[in-house]
PDB file of N, CA and C in Angstrom:
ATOM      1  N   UNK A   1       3.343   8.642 -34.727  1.00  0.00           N
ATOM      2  CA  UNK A   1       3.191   7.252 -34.349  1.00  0.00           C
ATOM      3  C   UNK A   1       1.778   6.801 -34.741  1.00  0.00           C
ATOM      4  N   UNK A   2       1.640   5.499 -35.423  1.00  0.00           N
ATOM      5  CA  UNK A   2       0.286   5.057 -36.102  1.00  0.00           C
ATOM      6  C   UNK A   2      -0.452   4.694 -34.587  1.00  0.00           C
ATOM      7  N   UNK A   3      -1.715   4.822 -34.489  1.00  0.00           N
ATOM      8  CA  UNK A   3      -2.609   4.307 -33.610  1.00  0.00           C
ATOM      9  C   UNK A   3      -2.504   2.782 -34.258  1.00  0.00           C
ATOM     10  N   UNK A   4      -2.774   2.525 -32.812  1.00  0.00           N
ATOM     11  CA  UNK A   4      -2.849   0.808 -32.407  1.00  0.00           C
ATOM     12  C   UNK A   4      -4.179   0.389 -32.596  1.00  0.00           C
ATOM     13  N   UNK A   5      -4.619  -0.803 -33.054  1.00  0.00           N
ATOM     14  CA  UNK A   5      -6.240  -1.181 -32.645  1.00  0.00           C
ATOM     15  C   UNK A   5      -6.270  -1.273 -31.178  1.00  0.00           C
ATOM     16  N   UNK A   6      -7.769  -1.095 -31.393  1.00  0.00           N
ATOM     17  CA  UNK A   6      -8.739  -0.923 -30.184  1.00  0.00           C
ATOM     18  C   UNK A   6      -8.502  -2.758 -29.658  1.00  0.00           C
ATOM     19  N   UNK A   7      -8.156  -2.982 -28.389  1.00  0.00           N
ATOM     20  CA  UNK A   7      -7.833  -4.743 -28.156  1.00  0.00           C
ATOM     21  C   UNK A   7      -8.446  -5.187 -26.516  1.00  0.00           C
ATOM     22  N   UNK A   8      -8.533  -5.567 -26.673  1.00  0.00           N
ATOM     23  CA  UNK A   8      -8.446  -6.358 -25.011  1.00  0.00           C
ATOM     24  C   UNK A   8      -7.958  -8.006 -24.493  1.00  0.00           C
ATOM     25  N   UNK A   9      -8.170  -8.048 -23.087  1.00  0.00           N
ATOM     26  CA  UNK A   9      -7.743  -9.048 -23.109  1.00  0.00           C
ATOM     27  C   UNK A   9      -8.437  -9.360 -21.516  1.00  0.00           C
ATOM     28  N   UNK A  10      -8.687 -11.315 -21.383  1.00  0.00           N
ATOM     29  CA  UNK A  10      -9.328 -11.589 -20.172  1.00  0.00           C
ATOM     30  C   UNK A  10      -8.043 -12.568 -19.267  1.00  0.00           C
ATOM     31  N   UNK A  11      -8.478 -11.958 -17.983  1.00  0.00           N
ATOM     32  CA  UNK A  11      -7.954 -12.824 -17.019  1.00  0.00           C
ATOM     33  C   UNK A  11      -8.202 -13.679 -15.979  1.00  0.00           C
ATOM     34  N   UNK A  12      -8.005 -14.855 -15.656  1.00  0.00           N
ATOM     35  CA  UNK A  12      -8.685 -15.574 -14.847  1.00  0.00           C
ATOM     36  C   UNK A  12      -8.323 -15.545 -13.636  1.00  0.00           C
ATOM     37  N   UNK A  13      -8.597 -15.611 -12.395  1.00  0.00           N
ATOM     38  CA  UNK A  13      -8.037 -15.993 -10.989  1.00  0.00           C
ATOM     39  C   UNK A  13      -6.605 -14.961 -10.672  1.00  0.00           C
ATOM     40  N   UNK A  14      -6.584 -13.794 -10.996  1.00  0.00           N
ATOM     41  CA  UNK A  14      -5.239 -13.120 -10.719  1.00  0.00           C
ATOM     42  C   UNK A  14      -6.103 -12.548  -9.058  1.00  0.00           C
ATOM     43  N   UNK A  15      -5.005 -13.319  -8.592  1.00  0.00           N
ATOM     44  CA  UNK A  15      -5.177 -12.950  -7.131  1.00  0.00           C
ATOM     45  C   UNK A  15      -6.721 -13.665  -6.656  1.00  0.00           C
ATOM     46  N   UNK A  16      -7.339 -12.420  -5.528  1.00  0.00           N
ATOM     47  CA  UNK A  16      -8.296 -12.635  -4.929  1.00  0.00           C
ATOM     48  C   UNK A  16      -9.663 -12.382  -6.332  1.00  0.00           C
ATOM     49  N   UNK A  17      -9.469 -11.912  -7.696  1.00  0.00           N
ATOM     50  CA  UNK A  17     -10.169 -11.214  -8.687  1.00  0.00           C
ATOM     51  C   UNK A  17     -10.579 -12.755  -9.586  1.00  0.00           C
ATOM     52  N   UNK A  18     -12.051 -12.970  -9.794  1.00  0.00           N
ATOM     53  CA  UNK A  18     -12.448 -13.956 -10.791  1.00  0.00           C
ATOM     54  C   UNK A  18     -12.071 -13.680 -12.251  1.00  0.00           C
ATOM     55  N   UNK A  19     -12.827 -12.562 -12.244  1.00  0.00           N
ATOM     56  CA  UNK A  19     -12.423 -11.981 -14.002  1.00  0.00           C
ATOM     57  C   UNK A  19     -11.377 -11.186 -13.862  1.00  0.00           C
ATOM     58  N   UNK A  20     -10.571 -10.632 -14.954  1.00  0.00           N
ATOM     59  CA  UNK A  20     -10.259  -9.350 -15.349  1.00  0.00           C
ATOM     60  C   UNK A  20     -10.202  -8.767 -16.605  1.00  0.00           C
ATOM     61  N   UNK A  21     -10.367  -7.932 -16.911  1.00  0.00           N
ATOM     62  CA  UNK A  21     -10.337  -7.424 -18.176  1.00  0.00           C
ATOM     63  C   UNK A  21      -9.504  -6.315 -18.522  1.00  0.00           C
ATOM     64  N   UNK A  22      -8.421  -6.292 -19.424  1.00  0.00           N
ATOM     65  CA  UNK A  22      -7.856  -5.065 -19.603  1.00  0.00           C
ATOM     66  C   UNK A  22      -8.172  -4.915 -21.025  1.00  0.00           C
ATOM     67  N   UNK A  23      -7.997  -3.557 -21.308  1.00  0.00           N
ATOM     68  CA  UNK A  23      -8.548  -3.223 -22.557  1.00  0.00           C
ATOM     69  C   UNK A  23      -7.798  -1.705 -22.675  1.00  0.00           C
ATOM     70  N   UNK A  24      -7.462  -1.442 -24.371  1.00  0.00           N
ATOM     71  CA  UNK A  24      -7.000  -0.175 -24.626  1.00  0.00           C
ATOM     72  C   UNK A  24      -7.685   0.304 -25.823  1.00  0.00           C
ATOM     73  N   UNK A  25      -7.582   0.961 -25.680  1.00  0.00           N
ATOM     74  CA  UNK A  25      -8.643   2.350 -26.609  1.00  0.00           C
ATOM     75  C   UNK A  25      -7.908   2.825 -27.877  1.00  0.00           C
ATOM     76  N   UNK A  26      -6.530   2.338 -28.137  1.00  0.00           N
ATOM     77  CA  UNK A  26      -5.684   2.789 -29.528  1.00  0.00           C
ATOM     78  C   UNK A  26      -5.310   4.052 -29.448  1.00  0.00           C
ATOM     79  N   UNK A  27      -5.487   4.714 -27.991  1.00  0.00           N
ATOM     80  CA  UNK A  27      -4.984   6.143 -27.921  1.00  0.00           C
ATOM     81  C   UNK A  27      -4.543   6.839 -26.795  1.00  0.00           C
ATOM     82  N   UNK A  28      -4.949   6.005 -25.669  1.00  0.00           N
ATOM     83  CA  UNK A  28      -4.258   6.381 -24.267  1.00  0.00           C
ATOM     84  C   UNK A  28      -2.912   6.139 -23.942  1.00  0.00           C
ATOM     85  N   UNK A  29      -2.128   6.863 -23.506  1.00  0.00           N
ATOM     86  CA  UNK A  29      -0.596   6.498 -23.436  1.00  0.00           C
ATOM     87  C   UNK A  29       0.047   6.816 -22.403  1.00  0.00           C
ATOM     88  N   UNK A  30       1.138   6.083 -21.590  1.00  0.00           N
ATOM     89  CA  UNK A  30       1.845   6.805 -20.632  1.00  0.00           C
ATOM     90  C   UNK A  30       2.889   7.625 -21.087  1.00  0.00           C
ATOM     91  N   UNK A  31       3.470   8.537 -19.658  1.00  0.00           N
ATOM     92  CA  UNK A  31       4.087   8.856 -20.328  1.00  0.00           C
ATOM     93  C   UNK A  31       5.334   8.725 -21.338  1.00  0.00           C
ATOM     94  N   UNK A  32       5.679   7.906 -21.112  1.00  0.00           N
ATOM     95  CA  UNK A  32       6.910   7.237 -22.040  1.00  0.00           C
ATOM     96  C   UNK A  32       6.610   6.716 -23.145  1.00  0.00           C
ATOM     97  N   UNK A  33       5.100   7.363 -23.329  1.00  0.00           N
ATOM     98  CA  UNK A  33       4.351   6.354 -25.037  1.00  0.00           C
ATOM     99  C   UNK A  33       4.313   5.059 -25.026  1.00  0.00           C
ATOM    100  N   UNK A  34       4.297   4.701 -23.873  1.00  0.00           N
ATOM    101  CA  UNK A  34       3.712   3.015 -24.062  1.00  0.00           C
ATOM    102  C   UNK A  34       2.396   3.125 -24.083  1.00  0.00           C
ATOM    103  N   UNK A  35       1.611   1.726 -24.411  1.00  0.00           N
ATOM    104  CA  UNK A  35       0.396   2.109 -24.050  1.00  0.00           C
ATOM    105  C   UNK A  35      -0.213   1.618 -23.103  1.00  0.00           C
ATOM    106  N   UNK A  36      -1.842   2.593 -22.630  1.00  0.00           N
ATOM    107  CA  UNK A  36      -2.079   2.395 -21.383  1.00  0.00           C
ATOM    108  C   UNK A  36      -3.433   1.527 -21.560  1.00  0.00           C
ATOM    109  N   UNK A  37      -3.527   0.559 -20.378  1.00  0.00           N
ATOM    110  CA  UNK A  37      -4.820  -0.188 -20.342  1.00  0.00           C
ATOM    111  C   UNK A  37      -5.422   0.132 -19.516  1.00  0.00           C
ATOM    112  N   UNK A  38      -6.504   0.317 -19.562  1.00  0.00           N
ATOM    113  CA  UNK A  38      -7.440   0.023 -18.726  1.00  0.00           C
ATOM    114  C   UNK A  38      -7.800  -1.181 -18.178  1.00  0.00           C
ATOM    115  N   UNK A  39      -8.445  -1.227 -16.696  1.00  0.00           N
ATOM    116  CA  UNK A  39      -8.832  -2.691 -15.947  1.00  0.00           C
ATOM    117  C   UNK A  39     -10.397  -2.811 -15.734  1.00  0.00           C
ATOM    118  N   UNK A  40     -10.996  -3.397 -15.839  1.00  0.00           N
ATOM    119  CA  UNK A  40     -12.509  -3.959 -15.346  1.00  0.00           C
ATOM    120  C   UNK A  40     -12.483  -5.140 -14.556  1.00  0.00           C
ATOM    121  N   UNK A  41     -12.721  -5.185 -13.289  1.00  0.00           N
ATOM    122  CA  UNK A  41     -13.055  -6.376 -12.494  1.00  0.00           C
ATOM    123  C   UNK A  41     -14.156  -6.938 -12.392  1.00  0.00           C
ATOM    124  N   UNK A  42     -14.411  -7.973 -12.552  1.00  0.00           N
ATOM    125  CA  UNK A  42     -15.976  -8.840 -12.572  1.00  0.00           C
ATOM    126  C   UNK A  42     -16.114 -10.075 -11.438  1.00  0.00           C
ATOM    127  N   UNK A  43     -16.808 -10.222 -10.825  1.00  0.00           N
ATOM    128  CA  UNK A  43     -17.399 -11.416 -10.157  1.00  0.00           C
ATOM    129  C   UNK A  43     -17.933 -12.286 -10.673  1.00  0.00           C
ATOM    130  N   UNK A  44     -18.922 -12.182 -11.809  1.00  0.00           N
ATOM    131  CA  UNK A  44     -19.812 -12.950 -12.154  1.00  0.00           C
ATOM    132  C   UNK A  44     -19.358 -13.075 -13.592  1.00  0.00           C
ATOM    133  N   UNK A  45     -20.224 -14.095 -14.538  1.00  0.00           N
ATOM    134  CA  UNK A  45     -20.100 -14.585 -15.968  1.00  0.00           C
ATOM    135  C   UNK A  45     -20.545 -13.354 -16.565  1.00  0.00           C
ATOM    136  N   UNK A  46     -21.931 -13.761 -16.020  1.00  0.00           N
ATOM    137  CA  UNK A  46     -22.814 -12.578 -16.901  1.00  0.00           C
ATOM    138  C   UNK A  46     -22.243 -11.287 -16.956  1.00  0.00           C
ATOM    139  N   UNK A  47     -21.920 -10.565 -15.950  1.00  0.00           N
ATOM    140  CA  UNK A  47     -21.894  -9.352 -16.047  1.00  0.00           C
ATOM    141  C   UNK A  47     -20.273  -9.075 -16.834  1.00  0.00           C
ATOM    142  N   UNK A  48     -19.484  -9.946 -17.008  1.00  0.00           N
ATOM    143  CA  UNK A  48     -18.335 -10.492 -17.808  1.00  0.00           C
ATOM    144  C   UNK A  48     -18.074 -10.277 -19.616  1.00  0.00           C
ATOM    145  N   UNK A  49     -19.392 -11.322 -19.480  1.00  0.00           N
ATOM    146  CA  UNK A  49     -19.821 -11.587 -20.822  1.00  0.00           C
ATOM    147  C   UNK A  49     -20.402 -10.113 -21.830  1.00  0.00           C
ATOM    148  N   UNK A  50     -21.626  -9.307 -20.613  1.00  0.00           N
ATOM    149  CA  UNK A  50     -21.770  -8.152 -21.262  1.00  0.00           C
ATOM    150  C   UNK A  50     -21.006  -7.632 -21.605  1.00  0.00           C
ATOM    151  N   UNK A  51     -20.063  -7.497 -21.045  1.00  0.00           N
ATOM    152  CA  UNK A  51     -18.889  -6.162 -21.110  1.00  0.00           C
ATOM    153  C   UNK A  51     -18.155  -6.707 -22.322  1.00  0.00           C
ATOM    154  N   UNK A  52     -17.390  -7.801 -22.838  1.00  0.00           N
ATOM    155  CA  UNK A  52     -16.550  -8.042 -23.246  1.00  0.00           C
ATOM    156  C   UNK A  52     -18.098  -7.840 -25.053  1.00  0.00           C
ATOM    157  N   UNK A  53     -19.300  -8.086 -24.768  1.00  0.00           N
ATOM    158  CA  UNK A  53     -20.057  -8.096 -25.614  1.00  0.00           C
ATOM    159  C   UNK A  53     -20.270  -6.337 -26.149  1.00  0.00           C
ATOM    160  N   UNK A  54     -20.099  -5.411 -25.067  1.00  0.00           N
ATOM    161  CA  UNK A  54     -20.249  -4.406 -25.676  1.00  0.00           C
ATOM    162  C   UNK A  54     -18.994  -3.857 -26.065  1.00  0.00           C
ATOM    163  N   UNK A  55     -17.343  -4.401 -26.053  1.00  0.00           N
ATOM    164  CA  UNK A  55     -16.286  -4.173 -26.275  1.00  0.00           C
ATOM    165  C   UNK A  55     -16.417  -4.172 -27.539  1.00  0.00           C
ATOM    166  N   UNK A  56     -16.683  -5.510 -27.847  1.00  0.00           N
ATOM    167  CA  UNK A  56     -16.670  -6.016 -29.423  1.00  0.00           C
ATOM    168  C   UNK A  56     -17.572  -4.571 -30.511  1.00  0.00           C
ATOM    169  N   UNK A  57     -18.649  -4.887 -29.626  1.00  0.00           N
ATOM    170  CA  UNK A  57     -19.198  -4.013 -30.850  1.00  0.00           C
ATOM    171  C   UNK A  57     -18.705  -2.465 -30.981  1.00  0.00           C
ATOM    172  N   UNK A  58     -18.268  -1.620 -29.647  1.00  0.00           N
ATOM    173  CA  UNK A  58     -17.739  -0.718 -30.061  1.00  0.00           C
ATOM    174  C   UNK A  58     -15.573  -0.648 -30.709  1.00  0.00           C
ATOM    175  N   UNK A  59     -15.855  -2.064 -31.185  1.00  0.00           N
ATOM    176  CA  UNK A  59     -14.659  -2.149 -32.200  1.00  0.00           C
ATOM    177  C   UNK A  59     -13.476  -2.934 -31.710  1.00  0.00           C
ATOM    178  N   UNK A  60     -13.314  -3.213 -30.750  1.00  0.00           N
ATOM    179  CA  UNK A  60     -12.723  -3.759 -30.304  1.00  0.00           C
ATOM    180  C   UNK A  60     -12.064  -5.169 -30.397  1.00  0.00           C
ATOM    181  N   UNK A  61     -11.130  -5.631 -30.380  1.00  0.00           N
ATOM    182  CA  UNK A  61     -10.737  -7.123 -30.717  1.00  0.00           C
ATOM    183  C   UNK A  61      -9.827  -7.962 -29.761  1.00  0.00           C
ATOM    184  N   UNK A  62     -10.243  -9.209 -29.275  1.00  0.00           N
ATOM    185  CA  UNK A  62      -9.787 -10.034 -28.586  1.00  0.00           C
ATOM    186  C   UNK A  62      -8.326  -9.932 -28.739  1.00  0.00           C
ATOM    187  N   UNK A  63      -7.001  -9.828 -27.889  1.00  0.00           N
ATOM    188  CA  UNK A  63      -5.418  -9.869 -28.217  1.00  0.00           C
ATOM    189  C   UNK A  63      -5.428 -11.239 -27.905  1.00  0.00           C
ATOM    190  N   UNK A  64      -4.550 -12.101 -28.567  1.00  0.00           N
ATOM    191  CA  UNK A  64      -4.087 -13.817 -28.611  1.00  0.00           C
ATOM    192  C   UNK A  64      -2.960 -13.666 -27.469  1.00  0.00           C
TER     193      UNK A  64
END
């Protein structure tokens, strides 16, 4: 099975959570080979903005 790009994606207001961020790595998988995301929760812009800033550079790309 080809690896997937490296992607993420932001969420607004889910639930009691300001930010969210899920993001996958092009190689983590459950077991049924789907793939698995990871979550980051944020409060603030800034500390938002970093993260999604150091996503990018370690390769990563915004999902539409």
């Amino acid at each position: 099975m080809p690896t997937k790009n490296k992607r993420f994606s932001v969420q607004y207001g889910v639930g009691s959570t300001k930010y969210l961020v899920n993001f996958h790595d092009g190689v983590k998988r459950h077991g049924d080979g789907s793939d698995f995301f990871d979550v980051r929760i944020f409060k603030n812009k800034k500390k938002l903005k970093d993260f999604i800033t150091s996503l990018v550079k370690d390769g990563y790309e915004r999902a539409s």
